[in-house]
N, C-alpha and C. Protein backbone atom coordinates (compact mmCIF):
# COMPACT_ATOMS: atom_id res chain seq x y z
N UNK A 1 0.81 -1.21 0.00
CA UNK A 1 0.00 0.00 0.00
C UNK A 1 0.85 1.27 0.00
N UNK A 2 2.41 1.08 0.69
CA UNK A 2 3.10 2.44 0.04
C UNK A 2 3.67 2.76 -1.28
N UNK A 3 3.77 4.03 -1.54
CA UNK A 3 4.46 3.64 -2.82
C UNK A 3 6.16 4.58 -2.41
N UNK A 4 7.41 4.11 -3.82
CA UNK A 4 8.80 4.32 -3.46
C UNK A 4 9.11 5.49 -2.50
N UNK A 5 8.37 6.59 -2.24
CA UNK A 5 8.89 7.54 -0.96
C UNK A 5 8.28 7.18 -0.21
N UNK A 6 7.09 5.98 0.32
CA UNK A 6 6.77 5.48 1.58
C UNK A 6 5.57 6.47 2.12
N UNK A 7 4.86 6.68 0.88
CA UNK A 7 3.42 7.76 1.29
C UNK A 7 2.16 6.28 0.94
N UNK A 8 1.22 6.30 1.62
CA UNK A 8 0.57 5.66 1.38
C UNK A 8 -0.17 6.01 0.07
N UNK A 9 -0.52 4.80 -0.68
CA UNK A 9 -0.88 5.16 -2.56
C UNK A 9 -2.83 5.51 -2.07
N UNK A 10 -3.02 6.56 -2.63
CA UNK A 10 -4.53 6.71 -2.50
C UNK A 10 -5.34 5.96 -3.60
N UNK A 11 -6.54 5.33 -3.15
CA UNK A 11 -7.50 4.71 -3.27
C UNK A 11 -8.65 5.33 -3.37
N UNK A 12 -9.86 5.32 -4.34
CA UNK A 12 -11.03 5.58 -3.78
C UNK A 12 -11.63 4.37 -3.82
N UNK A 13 -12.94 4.08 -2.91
CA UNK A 13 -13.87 2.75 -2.77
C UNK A 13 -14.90 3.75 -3.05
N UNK A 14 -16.28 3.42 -3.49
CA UNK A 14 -16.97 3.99 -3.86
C UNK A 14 -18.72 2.55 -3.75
N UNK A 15 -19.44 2.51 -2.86
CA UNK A 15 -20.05 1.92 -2.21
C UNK A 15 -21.87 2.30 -2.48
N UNK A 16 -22.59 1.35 -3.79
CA UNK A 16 -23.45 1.66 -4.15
C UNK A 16 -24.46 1.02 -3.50
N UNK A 17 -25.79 1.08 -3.87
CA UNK A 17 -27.14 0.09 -3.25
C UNK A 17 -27.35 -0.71 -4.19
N UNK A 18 -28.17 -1.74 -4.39
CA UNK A 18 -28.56 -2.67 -6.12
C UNK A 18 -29.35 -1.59 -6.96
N UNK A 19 -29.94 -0.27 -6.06
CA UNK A 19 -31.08 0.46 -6.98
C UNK A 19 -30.49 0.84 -8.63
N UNK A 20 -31.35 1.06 -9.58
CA UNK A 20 -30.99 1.09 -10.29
C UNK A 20 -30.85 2.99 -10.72
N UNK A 21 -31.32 3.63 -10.14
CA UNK A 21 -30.84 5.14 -9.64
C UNK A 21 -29.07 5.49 -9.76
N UNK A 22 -28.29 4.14 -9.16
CA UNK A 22 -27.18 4.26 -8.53
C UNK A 22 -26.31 3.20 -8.99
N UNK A 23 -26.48 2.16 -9.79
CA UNK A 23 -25.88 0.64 -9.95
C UNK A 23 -25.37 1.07 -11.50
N UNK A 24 -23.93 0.74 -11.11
CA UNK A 24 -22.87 1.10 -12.36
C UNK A 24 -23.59 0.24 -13.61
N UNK A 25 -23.92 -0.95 -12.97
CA UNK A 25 -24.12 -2.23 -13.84
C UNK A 25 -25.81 -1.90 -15.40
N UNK A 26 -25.99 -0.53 -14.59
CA UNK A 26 -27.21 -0.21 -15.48
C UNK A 26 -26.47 0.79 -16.67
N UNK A 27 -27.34 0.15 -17.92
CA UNK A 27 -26.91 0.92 -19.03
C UNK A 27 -26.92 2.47 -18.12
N UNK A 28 -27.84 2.80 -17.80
CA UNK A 28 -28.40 4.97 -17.88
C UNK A 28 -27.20 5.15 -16.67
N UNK A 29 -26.59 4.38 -15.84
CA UNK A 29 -25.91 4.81 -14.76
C UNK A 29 -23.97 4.67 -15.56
N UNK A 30 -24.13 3.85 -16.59
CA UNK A 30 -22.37 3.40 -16.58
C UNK A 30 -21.58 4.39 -17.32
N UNK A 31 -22.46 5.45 -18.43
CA UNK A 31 -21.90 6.37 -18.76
C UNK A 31 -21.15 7.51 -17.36
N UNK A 32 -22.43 7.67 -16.46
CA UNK A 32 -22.22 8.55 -15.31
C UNK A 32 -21.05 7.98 -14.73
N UNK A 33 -21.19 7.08 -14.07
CA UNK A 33 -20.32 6.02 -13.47
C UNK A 33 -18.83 6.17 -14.01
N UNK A 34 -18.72 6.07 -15.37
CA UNK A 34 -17.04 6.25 -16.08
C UNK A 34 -16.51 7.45 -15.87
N UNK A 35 -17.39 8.66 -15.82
CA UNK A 35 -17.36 10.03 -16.09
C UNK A 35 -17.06 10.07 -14.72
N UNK A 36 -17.92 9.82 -13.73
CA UNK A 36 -17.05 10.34 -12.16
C UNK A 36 -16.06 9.82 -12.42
N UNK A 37 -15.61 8.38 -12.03
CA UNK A 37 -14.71 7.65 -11.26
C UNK A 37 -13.24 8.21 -11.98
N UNK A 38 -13.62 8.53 -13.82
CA UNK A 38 -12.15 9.07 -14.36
C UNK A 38 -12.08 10.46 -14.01
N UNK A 39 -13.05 11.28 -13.66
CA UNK A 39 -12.28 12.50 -13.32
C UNK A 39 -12.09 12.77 -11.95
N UNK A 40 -12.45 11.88 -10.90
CA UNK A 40 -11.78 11.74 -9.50
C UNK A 40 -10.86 10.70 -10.07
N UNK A 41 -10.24 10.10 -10.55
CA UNK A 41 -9.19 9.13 -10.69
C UNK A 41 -8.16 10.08 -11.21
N UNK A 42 -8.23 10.88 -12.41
CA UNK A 42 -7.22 12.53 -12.52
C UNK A 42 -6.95 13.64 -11.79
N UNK A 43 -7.74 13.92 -10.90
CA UNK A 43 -8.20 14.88 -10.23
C UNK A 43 -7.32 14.44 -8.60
N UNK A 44 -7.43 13.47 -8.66
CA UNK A 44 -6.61 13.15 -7.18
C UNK A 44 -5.52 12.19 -7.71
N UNK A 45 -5.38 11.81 -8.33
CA UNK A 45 -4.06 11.15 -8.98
C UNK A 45 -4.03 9.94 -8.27
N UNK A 46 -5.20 9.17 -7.99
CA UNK A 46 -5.76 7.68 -7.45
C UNK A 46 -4.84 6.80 -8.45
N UNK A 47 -4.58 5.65 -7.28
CA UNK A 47 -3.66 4.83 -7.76
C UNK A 47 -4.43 3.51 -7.89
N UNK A 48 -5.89 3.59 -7.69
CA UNK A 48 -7.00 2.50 -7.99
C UNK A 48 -8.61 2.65 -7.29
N UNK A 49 -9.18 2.60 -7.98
CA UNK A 49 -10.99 3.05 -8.03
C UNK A 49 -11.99 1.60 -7.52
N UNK A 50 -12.65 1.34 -6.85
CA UNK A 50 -13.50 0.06 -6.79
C UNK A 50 -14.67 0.50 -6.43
N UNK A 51 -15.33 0.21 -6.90
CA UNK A 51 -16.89 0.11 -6.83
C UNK A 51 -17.76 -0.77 -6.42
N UNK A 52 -18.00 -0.95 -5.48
CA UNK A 52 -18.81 -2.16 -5.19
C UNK A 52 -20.25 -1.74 -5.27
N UNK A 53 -21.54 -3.20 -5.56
CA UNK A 53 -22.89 -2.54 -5.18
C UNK A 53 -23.36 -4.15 -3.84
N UNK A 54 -24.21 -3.58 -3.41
CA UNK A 54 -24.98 -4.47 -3.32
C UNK A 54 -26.18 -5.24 -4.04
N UNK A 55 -25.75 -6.69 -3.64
CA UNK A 55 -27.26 -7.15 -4.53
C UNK A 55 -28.79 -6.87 -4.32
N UNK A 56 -29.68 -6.71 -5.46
CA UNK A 56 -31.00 -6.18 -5.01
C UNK A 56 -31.28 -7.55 -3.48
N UNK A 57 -31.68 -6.76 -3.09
CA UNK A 57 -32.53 -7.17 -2.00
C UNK A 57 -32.06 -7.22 -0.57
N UNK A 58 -30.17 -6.99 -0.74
CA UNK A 58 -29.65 -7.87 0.31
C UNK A 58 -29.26 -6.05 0.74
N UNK A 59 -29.79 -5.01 1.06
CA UNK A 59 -29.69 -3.99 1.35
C UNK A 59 -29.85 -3.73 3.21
N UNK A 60 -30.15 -4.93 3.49
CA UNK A 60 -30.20 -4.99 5.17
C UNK A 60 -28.98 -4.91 5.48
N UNK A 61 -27.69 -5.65 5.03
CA UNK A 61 -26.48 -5.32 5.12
C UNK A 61 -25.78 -4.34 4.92
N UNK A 62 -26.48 -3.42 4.42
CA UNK A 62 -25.82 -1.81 4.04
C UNK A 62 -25.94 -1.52 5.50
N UNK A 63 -24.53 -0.83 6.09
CA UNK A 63 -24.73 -0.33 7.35
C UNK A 63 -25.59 1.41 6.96
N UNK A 64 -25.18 2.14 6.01
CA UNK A 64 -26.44 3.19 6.10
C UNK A 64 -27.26 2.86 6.03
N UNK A 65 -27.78 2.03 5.15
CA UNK A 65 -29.34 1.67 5.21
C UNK A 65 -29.97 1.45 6.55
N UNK A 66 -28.68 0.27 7.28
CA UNK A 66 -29.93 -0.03 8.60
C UNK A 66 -30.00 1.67 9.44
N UNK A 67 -28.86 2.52 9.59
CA UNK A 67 -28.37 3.86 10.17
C UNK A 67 -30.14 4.46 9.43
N UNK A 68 -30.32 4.76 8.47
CA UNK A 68 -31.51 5.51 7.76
C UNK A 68 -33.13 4.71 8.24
N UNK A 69 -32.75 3.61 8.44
CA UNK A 69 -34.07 2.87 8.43
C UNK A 69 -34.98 3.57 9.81
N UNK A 70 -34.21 3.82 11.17
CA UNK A 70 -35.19 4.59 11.63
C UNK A 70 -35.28 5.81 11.72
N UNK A 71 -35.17 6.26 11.11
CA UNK A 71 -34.92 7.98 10.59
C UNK A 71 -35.99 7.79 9.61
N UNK A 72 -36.13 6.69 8.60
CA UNK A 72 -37.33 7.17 7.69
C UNK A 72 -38.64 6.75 8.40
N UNK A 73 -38.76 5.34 9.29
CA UNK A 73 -39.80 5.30 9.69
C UNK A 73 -40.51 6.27 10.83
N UNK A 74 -39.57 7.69 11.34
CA UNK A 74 -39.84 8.41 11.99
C UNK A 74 -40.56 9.45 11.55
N UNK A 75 -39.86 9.67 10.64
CA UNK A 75 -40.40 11.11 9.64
C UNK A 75 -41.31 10.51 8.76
N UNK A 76 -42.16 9.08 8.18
CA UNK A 76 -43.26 8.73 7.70
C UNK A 76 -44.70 9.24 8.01
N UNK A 77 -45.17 9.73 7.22
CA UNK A 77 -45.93 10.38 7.30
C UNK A 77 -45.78 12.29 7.60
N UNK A 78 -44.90 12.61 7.65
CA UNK A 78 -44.88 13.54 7.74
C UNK A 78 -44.85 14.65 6.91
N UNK A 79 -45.07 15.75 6.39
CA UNK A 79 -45.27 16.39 5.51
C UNK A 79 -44.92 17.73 5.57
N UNK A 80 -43.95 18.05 4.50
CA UNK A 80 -43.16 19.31 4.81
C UNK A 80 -43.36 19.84 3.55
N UNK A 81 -43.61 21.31 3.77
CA UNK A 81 -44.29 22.34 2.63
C UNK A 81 -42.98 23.17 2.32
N UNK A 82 -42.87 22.68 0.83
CA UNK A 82 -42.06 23.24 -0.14
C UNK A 82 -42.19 25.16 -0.24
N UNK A 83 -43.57 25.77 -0.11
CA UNK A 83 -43.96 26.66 -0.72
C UNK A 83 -44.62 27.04 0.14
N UNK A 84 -44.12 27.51 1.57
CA UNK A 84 -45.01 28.58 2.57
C UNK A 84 -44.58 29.92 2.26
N UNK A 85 -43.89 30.26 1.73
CA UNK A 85 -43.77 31.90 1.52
C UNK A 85 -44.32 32.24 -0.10
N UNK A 86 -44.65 31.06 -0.97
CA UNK A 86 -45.16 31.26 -2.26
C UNK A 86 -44.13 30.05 -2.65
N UNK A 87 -44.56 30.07 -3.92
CA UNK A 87 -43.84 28.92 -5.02
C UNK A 87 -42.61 29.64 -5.67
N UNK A 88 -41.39 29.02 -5.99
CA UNK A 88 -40.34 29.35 -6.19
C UNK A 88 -39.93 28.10 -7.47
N UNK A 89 -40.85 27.37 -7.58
CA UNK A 89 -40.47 26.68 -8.84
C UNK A 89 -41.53 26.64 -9.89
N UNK A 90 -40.82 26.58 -10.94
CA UNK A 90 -41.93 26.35 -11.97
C UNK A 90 -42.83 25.39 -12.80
N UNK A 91 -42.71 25.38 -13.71
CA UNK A 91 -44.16 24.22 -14.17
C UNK A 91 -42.72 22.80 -14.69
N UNK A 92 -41.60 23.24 -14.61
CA UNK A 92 -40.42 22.19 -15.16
C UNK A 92 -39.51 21.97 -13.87
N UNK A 93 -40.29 22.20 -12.98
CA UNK A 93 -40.00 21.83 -11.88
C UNK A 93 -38.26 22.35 -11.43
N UNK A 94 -38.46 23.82 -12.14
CA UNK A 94 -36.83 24.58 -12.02
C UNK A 94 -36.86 25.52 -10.63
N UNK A 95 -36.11 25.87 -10.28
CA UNK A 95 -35.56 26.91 -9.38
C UNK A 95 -36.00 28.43 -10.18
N UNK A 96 -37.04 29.41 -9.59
CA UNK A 96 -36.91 30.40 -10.17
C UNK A 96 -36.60 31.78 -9.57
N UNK A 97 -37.46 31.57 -8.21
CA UNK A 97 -36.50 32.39 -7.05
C UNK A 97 -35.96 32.03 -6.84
N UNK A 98 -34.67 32.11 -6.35
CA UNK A 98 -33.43 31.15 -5.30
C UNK A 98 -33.72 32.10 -4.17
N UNK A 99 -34.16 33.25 -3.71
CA UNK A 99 -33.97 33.99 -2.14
C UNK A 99 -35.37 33.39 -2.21
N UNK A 100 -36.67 32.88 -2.84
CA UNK A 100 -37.49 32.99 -2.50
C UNK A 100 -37.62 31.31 -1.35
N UNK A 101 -36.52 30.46 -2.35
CA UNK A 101 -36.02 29.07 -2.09
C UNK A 101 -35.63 29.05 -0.34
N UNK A 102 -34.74 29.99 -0.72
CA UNK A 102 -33.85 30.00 0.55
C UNK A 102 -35.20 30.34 1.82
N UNK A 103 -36.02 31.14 1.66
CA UNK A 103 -36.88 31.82 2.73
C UNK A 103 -37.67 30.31 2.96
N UNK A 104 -38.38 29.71 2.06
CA UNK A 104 -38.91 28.00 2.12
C UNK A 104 -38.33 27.58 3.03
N UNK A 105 -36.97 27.41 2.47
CA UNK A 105 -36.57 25.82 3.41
C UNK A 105 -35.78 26.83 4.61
N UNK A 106 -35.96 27.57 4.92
CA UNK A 106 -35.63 27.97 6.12
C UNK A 106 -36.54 28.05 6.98
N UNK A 107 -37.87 27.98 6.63
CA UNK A 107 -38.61 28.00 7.56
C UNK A 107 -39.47 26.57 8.43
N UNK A 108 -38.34 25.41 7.29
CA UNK A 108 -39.00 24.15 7.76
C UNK A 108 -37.59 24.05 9.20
């Protein structure tokens, strides 16, 4: 793991779910997928990239997942308003105020 001046060689690991949102292994994700990993692989001058996913289903073993699991069943049901000071996005679902944005989610 060092390399000839005795610095440790950097690595990234990079740690997906099976979803298909996120899974290199999907056509719509592997373009994305090449495009990060080579410009953090130039960008930090990585001496090797790995990607792992998990298999669909076996997501109980993701330690975030179980970390998130009661965090979502807490906040279920709950309902938080995008647009108490007025609407700030539009019909394409864009950003059109950004101070109007900022006043929103500041008030959740």
């Amino acid at each position: 793991m060092y390399d000839h001046n005795n610095q440790v060689k950097p690595v990234l690991v990079i740690s997906v779910d099976g979803g298909s949102e996120e899974n290199p292994r999907y056509y719509k994700m592997y373009h994305k997928t090449i495009a990060y990993t080579t410009k953090h692989f130039k960008e930090f001058a990585l001496n090797a990239v790995f990607i792992m996913t998990y298999a669909p289903g076996r997501l109980a073993f993701n330690r975030v997942e179980r970390r998130m699991a009661p965090l979502s069943k807490a906040l279920s049901g709950v309902i938080l308003t995008y647009n108490f000071y007025g609407d700030h996005i539009n019909s394409r679902r864009e950003t059109e105020d950004s101070e109007l944005e900022i006043n929103n989610f500041e008030y959740l």
